[in-house]
C-alpha atoms as a PDB file:
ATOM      1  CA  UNK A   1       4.114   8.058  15.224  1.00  0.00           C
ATOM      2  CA  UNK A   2       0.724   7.311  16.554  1.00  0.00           C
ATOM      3  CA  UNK A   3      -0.064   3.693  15.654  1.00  0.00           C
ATOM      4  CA  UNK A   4      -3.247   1.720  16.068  1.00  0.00           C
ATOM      5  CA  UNK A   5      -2.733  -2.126  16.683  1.00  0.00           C
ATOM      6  CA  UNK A   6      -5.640  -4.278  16.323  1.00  0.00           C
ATOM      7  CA  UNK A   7      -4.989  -7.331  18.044  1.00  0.00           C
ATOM      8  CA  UNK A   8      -7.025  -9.484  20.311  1.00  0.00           C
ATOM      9  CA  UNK A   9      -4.072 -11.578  22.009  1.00  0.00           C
ATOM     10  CA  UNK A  10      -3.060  -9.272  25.111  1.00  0.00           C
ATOM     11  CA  UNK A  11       0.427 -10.897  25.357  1.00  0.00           C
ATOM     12  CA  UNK A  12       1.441  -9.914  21.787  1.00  0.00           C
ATOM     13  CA  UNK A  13       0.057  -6.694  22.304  1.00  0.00           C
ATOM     14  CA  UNK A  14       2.312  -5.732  25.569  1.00  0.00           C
ATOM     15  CA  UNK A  15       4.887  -7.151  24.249  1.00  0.00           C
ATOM     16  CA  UNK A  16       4.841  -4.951  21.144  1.00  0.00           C
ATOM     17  CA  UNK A  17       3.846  -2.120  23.355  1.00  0.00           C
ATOM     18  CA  UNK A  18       7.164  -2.577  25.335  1.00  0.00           C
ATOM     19  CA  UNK A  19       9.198  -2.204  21.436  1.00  0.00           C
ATOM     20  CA  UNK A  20       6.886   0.678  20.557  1.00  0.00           C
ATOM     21  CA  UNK A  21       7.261   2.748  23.489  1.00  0.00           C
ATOM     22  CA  UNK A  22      11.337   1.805  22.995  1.00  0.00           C
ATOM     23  CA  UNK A  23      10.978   3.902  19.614  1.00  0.00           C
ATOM     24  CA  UNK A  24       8.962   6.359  20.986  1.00  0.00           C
ATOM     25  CA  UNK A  25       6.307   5.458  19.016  1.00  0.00           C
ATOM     26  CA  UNK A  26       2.596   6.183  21.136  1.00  0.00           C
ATOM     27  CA  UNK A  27       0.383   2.913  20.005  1.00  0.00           C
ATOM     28  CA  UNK A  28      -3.230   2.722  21.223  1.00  0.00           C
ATOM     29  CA  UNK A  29      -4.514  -1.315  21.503  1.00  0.00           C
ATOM     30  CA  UNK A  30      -8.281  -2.516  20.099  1.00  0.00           C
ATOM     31  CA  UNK A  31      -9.039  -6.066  20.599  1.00  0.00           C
ATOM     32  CA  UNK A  32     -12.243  -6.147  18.628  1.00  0.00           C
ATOM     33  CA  UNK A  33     -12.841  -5.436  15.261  1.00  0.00           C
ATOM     34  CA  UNK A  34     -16.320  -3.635  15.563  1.00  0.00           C
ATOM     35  CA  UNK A  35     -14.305  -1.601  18.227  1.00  0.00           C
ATOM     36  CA  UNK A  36     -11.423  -1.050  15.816  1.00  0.00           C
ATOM     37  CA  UNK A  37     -13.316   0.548  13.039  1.00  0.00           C
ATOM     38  CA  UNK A  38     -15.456   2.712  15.438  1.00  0.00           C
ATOM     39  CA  UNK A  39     -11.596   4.146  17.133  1.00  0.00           C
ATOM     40  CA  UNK A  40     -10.308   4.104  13.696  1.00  0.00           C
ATOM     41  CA  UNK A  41     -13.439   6.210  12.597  1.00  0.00           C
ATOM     42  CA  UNK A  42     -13.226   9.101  15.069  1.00  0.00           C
ATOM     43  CA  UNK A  43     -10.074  10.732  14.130  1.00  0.00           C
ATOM     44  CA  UNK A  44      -9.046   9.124  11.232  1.00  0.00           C
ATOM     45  CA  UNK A  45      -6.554  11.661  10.184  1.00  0.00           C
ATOM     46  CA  UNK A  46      -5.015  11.039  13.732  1.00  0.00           C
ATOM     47  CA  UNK A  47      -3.675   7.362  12.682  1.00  0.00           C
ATOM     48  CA  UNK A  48      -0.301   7.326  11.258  1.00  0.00           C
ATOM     49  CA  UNK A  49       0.027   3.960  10.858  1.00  0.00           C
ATOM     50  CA  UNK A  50      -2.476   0.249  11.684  1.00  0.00           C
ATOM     51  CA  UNK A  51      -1.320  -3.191  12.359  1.00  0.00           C
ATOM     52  CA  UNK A  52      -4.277  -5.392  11.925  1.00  0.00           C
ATOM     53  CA  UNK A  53      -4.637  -9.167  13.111  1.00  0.00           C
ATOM     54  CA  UNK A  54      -6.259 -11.246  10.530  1.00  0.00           C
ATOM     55  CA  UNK A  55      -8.146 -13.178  13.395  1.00  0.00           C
ATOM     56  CA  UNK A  56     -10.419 -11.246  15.906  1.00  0.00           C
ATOM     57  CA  UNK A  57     -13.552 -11.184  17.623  1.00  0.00           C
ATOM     58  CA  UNK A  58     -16.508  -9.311  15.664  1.00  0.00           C
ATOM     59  CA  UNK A  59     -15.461  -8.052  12.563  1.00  0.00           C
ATOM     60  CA  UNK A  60     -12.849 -10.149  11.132  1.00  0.00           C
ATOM     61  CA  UNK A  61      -9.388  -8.536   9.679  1.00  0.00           C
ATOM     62  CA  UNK A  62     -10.569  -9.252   6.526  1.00  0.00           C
ATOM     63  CA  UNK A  63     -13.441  -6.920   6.999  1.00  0.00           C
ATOM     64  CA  UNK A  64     -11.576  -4.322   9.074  1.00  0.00           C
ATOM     65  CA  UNK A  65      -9.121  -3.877   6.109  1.00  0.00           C
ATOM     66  CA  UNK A  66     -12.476  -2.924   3.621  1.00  0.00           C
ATOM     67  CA  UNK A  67     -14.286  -0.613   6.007  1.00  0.00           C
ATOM     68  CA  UNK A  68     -10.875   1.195   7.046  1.00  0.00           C
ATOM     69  CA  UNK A  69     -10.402   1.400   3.434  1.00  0.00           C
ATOM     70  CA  UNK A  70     -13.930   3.255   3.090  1.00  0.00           C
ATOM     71  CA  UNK A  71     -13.020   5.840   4.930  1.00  0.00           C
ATOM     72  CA  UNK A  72      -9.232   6.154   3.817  1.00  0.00           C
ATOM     73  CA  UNK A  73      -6.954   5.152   1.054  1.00  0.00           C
ATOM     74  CA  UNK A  74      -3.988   6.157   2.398  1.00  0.00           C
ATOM     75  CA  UNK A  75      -3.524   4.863   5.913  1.00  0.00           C
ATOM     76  CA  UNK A  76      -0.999   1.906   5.753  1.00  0.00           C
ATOM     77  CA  UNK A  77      -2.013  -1.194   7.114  1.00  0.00           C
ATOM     78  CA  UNK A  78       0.071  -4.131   8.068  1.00  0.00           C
ATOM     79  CA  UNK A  79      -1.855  -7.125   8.384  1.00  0.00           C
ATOM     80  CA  UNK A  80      -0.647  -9.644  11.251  1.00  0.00           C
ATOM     81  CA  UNK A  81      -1.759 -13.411  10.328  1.00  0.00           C
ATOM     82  CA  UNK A  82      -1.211 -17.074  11.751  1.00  0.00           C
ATOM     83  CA  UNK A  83      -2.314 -18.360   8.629  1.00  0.00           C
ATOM     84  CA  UNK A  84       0.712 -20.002   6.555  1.00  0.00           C
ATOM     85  CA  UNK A  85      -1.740 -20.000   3.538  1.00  0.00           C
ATOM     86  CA  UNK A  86      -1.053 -18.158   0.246  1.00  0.00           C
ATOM     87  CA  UNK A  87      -4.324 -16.864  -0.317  1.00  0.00           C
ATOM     88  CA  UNK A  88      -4.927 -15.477   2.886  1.00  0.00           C
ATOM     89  CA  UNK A  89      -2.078 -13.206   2.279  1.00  0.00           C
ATOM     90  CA  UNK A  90      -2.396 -12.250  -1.184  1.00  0.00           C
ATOM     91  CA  UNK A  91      -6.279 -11.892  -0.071  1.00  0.00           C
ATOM     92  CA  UNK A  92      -5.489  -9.429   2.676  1.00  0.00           C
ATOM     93  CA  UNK A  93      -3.116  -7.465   0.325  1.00  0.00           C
ATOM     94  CA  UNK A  94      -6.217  -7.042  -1.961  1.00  0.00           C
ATOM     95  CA  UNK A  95      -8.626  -6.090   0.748  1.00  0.00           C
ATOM     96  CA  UNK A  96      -6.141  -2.985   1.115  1.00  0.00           C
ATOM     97  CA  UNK A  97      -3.166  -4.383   3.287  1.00  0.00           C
ATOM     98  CA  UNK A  98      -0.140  -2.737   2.543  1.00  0.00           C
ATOM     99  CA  UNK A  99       1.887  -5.228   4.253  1.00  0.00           C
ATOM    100  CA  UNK A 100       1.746  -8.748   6.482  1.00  0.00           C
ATOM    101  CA  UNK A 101       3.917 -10.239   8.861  1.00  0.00           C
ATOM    102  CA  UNK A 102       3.151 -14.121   9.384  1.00  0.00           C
ATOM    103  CA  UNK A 103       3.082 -15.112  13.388  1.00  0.00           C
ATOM    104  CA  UNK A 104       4.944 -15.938  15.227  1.00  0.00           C
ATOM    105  CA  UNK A 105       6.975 -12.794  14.115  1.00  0.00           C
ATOM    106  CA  UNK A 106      10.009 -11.496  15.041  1.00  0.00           C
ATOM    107  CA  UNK A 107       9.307  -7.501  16.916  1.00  0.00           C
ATOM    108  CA  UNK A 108      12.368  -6.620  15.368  1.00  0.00           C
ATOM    109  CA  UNK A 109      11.342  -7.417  11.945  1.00  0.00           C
ATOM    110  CA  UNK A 110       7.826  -5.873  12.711  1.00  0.00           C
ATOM    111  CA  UNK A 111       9.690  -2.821  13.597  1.00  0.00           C
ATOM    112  CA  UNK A 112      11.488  -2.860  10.387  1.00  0.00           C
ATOM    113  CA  UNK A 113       8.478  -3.215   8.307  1.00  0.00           C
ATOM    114  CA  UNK A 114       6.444  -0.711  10.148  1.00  0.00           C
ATOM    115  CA  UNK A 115       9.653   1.518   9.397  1.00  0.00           C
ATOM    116  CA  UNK A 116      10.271   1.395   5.884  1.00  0.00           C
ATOM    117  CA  UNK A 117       6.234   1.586   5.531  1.00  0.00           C
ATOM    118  CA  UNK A 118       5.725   4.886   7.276  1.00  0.00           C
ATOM    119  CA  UNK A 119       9.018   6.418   5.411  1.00  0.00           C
ATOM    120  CA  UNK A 120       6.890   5.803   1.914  1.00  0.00           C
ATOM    121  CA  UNK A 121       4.216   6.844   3.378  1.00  0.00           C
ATOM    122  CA  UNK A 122       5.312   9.754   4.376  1.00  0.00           C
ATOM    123  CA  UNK A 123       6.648  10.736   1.290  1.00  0.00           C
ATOM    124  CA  UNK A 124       4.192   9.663  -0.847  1.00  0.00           C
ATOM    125  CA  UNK A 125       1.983  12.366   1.088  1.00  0.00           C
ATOM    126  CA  UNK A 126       4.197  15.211   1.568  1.00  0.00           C
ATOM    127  CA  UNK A 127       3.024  18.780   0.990  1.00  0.00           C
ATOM    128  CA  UNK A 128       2.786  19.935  -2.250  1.00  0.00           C
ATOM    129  CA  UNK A 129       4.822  23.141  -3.205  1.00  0.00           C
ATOM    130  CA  UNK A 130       2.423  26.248  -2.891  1.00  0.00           C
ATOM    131  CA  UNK A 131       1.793  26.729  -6.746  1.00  0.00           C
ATOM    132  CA  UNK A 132      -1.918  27.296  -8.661  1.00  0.00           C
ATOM    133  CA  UNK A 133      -3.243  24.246  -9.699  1.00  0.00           C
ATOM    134  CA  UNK A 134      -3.149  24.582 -13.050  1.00  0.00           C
ATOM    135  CA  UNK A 135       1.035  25.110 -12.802  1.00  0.00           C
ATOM    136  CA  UNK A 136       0.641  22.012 -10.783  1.00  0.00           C
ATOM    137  CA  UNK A 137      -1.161  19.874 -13.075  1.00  0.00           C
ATOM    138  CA  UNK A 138       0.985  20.958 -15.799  1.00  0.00           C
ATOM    139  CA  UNK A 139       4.095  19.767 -13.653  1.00  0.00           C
ATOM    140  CA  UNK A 140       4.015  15.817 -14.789  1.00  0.00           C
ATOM    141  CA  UNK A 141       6.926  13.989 -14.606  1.00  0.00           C
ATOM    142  CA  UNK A 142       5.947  11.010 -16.396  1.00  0.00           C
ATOM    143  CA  UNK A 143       4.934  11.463 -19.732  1.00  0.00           C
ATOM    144  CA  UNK A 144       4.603   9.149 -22.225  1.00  0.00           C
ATOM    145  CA  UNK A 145       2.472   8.511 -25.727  1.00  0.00           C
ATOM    146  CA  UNK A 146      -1.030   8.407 -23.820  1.00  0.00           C
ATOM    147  CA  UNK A 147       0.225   8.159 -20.328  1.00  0.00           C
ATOM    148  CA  UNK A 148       1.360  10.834 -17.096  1.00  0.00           C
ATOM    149  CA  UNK A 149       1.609  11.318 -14.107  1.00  0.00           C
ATOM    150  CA  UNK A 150       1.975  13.683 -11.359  1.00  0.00           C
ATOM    151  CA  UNK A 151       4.024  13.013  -8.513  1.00  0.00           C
ATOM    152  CA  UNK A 152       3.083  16.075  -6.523  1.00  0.00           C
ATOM    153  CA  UNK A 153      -0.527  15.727  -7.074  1.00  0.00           C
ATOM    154  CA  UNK A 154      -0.463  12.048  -6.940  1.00  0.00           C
ATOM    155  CA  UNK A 155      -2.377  11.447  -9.972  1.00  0.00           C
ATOM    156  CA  UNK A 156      -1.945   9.432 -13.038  1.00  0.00           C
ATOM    157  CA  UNK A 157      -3.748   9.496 -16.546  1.00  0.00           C
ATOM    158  CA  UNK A 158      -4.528   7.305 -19.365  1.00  0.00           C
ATOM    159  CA  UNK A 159      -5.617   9.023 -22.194  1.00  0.00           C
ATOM    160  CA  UNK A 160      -6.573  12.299 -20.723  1.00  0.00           C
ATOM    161  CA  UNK A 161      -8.611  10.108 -17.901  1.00  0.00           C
ATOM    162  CA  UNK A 162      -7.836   9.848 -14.131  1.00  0.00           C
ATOM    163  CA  UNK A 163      -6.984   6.871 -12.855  1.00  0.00           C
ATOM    164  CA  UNK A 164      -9.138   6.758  -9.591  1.00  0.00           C
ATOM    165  CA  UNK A 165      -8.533   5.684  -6.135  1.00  0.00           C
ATOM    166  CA  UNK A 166      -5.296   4.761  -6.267  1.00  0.00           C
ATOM    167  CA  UNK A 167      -3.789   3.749  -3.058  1.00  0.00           C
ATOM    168  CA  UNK A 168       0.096   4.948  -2.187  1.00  0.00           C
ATOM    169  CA  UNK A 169       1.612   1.503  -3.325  1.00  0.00           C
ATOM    170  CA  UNK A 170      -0.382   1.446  -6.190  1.00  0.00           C
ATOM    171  CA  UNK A 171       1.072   4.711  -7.055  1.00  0.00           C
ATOM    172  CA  UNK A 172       3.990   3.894  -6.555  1.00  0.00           C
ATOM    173  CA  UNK A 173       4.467   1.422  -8.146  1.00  0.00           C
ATOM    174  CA  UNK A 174       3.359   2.585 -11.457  1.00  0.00           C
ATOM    175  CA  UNK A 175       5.365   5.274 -11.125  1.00  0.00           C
ATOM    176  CA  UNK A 176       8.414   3.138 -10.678  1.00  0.00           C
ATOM    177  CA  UNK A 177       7.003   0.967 -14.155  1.00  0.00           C
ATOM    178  CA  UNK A 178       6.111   3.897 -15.674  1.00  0.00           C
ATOM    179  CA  UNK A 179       9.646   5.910 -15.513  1.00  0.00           C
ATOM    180  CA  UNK A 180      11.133   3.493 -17.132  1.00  0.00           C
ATOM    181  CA  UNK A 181       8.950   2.569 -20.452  1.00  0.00           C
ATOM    182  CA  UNK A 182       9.354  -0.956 -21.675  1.00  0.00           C
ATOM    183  CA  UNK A 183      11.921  -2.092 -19.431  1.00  0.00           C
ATOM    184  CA  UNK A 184      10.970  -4.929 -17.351  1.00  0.00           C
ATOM    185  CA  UNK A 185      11.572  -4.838 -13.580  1.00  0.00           C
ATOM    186  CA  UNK A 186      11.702  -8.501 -11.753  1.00  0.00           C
ATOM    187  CA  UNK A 187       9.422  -9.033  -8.604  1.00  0.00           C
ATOM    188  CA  UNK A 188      12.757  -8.620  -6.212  1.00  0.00           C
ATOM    189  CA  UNK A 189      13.385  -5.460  -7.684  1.00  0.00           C
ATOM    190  CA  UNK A 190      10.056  -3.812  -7.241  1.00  0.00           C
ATOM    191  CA  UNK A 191      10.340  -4.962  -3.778  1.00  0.00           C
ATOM    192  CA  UNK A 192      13.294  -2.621  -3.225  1.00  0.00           C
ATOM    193  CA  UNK A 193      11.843   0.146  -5.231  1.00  0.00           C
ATOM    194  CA  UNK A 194       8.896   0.794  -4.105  1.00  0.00           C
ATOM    195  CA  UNK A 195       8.644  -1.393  -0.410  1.00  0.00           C
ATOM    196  CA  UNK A 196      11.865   0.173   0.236  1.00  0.00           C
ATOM    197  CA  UNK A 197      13.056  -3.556   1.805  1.00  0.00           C
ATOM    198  CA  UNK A 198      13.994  -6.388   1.113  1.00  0.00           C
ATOM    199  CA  UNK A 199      10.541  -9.380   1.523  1.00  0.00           C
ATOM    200  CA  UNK A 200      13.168 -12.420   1.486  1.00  0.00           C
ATOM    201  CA  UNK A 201      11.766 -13.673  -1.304  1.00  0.00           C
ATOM    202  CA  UNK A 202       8.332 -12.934  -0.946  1.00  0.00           C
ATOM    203  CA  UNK A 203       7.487 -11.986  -4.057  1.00  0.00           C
ATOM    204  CA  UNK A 204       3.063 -12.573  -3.263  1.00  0.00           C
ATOM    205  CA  UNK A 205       2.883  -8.672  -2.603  1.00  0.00           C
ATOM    206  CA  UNK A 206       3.893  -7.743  -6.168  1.00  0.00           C
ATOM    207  CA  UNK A 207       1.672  -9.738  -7.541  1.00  0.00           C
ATOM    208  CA  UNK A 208      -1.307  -8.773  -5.330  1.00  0.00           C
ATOM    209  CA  UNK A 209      -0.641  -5.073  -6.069  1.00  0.00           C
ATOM    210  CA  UNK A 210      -0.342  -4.987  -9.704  1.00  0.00           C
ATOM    211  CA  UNK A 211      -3.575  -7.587 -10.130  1.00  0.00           C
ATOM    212  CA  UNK A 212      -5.248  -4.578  -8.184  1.00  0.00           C
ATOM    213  CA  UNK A 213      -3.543  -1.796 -10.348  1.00  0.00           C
ATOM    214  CA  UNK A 214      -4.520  -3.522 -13.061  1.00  0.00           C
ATOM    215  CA  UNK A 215      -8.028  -3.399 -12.167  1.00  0.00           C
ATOM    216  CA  UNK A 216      -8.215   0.192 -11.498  1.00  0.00           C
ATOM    217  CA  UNK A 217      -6.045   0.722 -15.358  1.00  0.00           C
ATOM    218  CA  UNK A 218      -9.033  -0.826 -17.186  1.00  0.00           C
ATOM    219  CA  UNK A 219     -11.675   1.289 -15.927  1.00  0.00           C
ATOM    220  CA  UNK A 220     -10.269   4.183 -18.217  1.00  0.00           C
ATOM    221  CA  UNK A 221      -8.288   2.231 -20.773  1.00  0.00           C
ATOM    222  CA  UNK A 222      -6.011  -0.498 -22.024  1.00  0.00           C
ATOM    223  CA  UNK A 223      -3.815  -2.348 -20.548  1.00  0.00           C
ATOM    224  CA  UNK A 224      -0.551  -1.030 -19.594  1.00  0.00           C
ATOM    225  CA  UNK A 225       0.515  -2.972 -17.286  1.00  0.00           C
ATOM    226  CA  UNK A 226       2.119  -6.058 -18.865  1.00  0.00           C
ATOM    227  CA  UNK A 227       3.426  -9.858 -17.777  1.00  0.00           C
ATOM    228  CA  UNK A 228       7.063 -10.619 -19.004  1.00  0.00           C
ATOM    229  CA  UNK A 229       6.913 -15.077 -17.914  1.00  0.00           C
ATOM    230  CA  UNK A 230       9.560 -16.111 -15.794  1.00  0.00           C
ATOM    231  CA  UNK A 231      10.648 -12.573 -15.314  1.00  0.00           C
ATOM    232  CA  UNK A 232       8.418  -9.816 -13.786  1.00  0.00           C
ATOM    233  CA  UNK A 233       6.485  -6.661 -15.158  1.00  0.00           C
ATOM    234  CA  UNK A 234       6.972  -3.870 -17.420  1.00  0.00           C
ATOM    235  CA  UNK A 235       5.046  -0.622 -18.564  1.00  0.00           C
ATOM    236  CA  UNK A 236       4.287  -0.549 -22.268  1.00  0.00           C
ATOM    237  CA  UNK A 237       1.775   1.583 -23.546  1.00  0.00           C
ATOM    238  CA  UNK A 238       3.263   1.035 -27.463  1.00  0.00           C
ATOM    239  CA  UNK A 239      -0.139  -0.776 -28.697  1.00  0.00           C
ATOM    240  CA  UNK A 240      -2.517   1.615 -27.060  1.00  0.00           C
ATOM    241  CA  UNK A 241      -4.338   3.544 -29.359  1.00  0.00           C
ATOM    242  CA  UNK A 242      -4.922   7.579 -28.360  1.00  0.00           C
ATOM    243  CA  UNK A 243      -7.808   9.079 -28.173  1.00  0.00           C
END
């Protein structure tokens, strides 16, 4: 795995480096975040995998997160942040985290995360069987009144019309919603489901994910997407009309 970790404090970075190199993981360090984006930017196909401090010199983590996410959508990106405060988080989730770990972390944990993130990763972008295109857009495996979706083409539609830019959790996680119509999931399960882990009852990521799925639904439809109180989420596209 070649991993990119943005961090400006040098004894978090060695220390990390000494846990990498363990896994045989190679990790190249950037302790600025205009310097970040321009390594990032040179071979971005090269990254498998970023950890990104929310506090550094020049462009802040914040920022790093959007302009990474300019130039890829798939890239996962655990954000690193000192920052016990809720909207931090959920904000770096929606500025295209896939993750965060709260410092002072545990490099065990971080290991865990950055483990179960680059197994979903990796299959949510594994090659797609050598077919024509029009076998493989015929091969959905969610179908529904005006929903489906493609798992090997990683593309969803509502109403004959593409959800756009949706990011690998995203996916995911409609897929998950989506596969099973009506029923409703709680926050701790689509943790497991799609995360692949458990987040201790961190239930902030969910929440931050669908609001941005959500957004991304509504450009080409109705709402599908919908709140169960006290509960979780479910996928019901009963009420939406066809076109």
């Amino acid at each position: 795995m070649n991993i990119l970790m943005i961090e400006d404090n040098t004894s978090v970075s060695e220390m990390m480096g000494m846990f990498f190199k363990k896994e045989g993981w190679d990790v190249t360090f950037s302790y600025d975040g205009n310097e970040a984006v321009a390594t990032f930017n040179e071979k971005p196909e090269f990254w498998d995998l970023i950890i990104l401090d929310l506090n550094l010199p020049g462009l802040d983590g914040m920022q790093v997160a959007v302009k990474i996410r300019e130039i890829t959508k798939t890239t996962p990106i655990i954000m690193l942040t000192a920052r016990d405060s809720e909207s931090d988080q959920v904000l770096g989730l929606e500025m295209g985290a896939d993750d965060y770990v709260t410092k002072p972390f545990s490099p065990i944990t971080l290991i865990a995360r950055i483990k179960a993130l680059h197994r979903r990763a990796e299959v949510s972008t594994g090659a797609t069987p050598n077919v024509q295109n029009s076998e493989i857009h015929e091969d959905f495996d969610v179908i529904t009144r005006t929903f489906k979706l493609n798992s090997n083409t990683r593309e969803a539609y509502l109403n004959e019309k593409l959800i756009k830019d949706l990011t690998p959790k995203e996916f995911d996680l409609l897929r998950v919603l989506a596969n099973k119509q009506r029923q409703v999931f709680s926050r701790e399960q689509l943790l497991q489901l799609v995360w692949d882990y458990e987040y201790f009852g961190d239930e902030r990521t969910v929440d931050a994910h669908v609001k941005k799925l959500r957004q991304k639904i509504e450009k080409v439809g109705p709402q599908v997407i919908q709140t169960v109180w006290g509960v979780g989420y479910k996928f019901d596209d009963s009420n939406v009309v066809e076109e």
